[in-house]
N, C-alpha and C. Protein backbone atom coordinates (compact mmCIF):
# COMPACT_ATOMS: atom_id res chain seq x y z
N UNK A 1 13.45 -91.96 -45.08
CA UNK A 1 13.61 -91.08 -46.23
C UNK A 1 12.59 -91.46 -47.29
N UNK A 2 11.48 -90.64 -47.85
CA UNK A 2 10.79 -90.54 -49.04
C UNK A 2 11.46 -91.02 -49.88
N UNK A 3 10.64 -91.99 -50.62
CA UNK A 3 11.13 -92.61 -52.19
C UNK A 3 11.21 -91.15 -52.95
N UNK A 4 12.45 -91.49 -54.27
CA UNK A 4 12.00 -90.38 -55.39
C UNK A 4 10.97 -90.48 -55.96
N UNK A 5 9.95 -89.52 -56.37
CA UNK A 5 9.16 -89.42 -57.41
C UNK A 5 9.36 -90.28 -58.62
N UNK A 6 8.55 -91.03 -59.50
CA UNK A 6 8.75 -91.55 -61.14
C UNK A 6 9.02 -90.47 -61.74
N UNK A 7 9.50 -91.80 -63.06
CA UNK A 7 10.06 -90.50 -63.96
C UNK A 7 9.16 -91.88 -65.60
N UNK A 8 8.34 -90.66 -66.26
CA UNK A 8 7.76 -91.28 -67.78
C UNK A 8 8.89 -91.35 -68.25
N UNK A 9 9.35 -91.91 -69.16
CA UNK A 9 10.30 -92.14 -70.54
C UNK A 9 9.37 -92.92 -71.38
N UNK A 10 8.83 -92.27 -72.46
CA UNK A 10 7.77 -92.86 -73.45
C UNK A 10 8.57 -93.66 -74.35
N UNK A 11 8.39 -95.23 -74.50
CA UNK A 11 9.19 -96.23 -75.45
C UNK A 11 9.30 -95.96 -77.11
N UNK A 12 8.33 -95.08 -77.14
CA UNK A 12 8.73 -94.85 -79.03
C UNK A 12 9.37 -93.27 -79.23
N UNK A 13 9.06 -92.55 -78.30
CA UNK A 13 9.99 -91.14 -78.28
C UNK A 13 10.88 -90.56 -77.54
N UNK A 14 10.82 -91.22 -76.17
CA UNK A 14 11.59 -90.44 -75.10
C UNK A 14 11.42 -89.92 -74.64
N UNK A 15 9.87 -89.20 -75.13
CA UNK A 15 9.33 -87.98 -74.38
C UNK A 15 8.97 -88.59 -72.82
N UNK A 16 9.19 -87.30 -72.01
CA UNK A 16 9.19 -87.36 -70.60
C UNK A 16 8.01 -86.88 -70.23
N UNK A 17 6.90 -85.99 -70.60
CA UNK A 17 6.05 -85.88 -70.36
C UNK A 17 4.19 -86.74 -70.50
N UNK A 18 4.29 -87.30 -69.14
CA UNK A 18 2.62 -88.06 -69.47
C UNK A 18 1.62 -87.32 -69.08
N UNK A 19 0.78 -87.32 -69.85
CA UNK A 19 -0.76 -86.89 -70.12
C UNK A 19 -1.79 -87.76 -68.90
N UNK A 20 -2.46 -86.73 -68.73
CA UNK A 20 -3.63 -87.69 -67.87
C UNK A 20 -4.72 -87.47 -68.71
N UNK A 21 -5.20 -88.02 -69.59
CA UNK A 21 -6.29 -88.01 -70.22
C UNK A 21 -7.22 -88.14 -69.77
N UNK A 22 -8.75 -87.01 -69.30
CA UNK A 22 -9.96 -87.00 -68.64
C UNK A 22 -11.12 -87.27 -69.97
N UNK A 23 -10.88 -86.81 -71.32
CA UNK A 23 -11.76 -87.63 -72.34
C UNK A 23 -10.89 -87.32 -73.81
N UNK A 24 -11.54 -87.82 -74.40
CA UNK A 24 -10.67 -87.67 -76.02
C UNK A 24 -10.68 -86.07 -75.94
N UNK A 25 -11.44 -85.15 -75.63
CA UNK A 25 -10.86 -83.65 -76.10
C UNK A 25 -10.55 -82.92 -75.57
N UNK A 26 -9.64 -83.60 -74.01
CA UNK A 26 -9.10 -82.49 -73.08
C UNK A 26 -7.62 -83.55 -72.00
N UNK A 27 -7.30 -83.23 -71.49
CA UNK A 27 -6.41 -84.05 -70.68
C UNK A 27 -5.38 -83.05 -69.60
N UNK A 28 -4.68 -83.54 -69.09
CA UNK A 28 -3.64 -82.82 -67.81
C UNK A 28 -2.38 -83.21 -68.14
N UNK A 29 -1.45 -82.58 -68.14
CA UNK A 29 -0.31 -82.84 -67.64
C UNK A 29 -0.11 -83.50 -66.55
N UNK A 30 1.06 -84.90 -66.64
CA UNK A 30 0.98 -85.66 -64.92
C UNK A 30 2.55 -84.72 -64.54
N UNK A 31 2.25 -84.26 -63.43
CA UNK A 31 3.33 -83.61 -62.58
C UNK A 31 4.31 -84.38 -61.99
N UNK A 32 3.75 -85.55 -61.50
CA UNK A 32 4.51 -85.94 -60.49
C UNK A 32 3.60 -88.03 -60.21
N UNK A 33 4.51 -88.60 -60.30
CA UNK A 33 4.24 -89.80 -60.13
C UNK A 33 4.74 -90.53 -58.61
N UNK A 34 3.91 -90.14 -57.76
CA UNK A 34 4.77 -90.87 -56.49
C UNK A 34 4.87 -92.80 -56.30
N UNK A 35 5.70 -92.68 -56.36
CA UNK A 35 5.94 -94.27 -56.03
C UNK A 35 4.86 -95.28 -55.12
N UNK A 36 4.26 -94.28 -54.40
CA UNK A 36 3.45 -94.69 -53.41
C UNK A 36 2.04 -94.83 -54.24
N UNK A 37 1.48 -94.13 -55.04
CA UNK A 37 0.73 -94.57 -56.14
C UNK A 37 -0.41 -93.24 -56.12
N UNK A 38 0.42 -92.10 -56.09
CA UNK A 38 -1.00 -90.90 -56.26
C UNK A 38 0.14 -90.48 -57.80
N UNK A 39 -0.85 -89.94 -58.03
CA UNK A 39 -0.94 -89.22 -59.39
C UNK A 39 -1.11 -87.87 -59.51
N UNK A 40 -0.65 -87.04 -59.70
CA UNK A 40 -0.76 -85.28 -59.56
C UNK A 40 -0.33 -84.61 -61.40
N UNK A 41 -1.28 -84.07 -61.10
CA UNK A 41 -1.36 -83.31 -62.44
C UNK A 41 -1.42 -82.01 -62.63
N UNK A 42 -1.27 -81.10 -63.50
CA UNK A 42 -1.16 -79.90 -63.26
C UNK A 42 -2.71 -79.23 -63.90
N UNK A 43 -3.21 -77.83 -63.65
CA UNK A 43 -4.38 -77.53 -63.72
C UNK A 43 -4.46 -77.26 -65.63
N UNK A 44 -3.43 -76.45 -66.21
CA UNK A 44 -3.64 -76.34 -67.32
C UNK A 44 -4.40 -77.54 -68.53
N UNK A 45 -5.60 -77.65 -68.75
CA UNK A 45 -6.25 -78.12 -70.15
C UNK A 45 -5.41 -78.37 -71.34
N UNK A 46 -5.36 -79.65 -71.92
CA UNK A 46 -4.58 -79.53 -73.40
C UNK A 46 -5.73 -80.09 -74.13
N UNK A 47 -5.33 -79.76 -75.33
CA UNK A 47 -6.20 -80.28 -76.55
C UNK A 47 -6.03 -81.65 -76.88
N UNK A 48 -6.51 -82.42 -76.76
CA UNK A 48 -6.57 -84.03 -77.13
C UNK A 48 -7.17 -84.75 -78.55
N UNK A 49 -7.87 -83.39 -79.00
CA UNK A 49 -8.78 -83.71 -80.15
C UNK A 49 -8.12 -84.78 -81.32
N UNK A 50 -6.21 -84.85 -81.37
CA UNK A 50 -6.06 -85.99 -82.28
C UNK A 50 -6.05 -87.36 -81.72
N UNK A 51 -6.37 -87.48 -80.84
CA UNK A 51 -5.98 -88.51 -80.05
C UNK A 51 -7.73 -89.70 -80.61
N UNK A 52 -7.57 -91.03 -80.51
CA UNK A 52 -8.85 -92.07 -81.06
C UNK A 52 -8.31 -92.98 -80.11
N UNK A 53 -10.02 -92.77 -78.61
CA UNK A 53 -9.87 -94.81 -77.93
C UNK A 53 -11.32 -94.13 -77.97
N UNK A 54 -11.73 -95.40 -77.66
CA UNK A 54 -12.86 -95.52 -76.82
C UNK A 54 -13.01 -95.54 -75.40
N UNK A 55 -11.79 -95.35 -74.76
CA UNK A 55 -11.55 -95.29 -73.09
C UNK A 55 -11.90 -93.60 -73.16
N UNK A 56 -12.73 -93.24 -71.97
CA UNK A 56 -13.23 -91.96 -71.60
C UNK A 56 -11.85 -91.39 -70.56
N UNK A 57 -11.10 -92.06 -69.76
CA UNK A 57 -9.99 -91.86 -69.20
C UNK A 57 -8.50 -92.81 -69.03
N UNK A 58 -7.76 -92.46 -69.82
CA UNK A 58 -6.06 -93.16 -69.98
C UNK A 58 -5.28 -91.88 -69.90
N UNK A 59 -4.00 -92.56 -70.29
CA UNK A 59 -2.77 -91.88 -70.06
C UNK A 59 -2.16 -91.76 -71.30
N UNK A 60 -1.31 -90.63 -71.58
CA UNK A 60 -1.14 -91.09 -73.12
C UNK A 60 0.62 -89.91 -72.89
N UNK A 61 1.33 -90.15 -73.86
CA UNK A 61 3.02 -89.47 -73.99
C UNK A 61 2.49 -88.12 -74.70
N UNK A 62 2.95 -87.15 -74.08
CA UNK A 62 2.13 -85.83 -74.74
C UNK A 62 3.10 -85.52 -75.52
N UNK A 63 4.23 -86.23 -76.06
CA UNK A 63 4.97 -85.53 -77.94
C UNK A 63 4.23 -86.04 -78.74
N UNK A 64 3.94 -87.99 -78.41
CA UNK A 64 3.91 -88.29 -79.50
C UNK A 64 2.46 -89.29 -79.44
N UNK A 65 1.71 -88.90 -78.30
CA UNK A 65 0.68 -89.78 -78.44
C UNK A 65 0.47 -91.35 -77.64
N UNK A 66 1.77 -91.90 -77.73
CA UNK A 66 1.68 -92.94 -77.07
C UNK A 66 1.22 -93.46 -76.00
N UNK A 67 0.17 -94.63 -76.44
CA UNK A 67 -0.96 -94.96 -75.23
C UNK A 67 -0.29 -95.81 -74.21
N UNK A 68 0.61 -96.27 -72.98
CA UNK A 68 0.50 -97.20 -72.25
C UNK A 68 -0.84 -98.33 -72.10
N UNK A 69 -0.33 -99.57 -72.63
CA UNK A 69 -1.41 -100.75 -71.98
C UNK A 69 -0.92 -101.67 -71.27
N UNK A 70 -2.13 -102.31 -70.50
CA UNK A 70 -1.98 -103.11 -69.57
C UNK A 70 -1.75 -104.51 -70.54
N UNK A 71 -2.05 -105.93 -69.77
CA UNK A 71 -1.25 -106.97 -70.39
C UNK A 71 -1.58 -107.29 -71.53
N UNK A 72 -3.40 -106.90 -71.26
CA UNK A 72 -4.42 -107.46 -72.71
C UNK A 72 -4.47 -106.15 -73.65
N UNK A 73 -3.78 -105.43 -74.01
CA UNK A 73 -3.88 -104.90 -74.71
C UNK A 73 -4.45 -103.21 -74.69
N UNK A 74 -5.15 -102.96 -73.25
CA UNK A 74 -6.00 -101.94 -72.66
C UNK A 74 -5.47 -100.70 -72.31
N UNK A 75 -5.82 -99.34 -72.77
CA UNK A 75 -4.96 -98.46 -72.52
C UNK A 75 -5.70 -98.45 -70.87
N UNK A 76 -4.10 -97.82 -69.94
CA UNK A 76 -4.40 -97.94 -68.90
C UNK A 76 -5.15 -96.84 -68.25
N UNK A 77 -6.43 -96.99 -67.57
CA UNK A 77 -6.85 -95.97 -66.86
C UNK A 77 -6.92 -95.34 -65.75
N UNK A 78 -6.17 -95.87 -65.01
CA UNK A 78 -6.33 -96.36 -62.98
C UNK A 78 -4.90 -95.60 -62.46
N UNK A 79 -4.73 -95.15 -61.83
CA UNK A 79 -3.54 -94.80 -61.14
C UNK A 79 -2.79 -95.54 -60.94
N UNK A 80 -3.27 -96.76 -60.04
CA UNK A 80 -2.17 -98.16 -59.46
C UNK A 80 -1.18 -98.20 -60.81
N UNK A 81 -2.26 -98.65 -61.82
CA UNK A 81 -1.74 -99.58 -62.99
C UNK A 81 -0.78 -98.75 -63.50
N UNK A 82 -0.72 -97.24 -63.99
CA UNK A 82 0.25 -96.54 -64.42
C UNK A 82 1.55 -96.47 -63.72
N UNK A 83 1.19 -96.47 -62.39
CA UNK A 83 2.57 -96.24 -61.26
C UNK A 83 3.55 -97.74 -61.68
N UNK A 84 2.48 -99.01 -61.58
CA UNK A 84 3.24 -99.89 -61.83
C UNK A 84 3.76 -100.36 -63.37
N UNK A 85 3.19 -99.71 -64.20
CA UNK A 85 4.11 -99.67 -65.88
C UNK A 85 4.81 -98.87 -66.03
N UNK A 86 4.79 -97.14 -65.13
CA UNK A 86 6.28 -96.81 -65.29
C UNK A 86 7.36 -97.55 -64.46
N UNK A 87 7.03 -97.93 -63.27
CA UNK A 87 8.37 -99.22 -62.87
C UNK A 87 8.49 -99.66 -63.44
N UNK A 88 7.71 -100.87 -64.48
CA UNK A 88 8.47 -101.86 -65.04
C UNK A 88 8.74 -101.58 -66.25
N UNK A 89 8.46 -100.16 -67.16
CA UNK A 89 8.71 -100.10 -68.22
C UNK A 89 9.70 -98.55 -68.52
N UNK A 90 9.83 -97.92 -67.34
CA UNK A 90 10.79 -96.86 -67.50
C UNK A 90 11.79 -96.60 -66.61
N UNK A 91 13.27 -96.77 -67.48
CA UNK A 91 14.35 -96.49 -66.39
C UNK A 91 14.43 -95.23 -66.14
N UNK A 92 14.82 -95.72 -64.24
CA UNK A 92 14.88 -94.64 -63.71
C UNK A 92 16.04 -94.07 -62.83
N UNK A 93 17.22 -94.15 -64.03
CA UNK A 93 18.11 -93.32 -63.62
C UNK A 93 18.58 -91.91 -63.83
């Protein structure tokens, strides 16, 4: 039997929806987080323009902005690394 899909829960809002950020003035909706470690996003463009890194690609909570980082401080850019901070940082019941 297939694992369930992840589920975002953003730590300062709750919001359930994560962003795939492709540069500061555009990004994706993430659809679907498989456990197995792909990343799927949906085709629609959002506006990113309030958003400030210097990373050309991260992940960010599309209510409220919130960047996921890795240990040193780094917003995360990689697929692996996201799959494994929503395990350890969002319950998933």
């Amino acid at each position: 039997m297939a694992e369930k899909n992840l589920k975002f829960v953003c730590p300062d809002c709750s919001g359930k929806k994560l962003i795939q950020a492709q540069s500061v003035m555009k990004g994706y909706e993430v659809e679907e987080l498989d456990p197995d470690g792909y990343v799927i996003t949906g085709d629609e463009e959002l506006d990113l323009d309030t958003l400030e890194t210097d990373t050309t690609f991260y992940y960010c909570c599309a209510d409220c902005d919130y960047i996921p980082e890795d240990d040193d401080g780094n917003p995360i850019s990689e697929d692996a690394d996201i799959i494994e901070w929503v395990k350890a940082n969002c319950s998933q019941e």
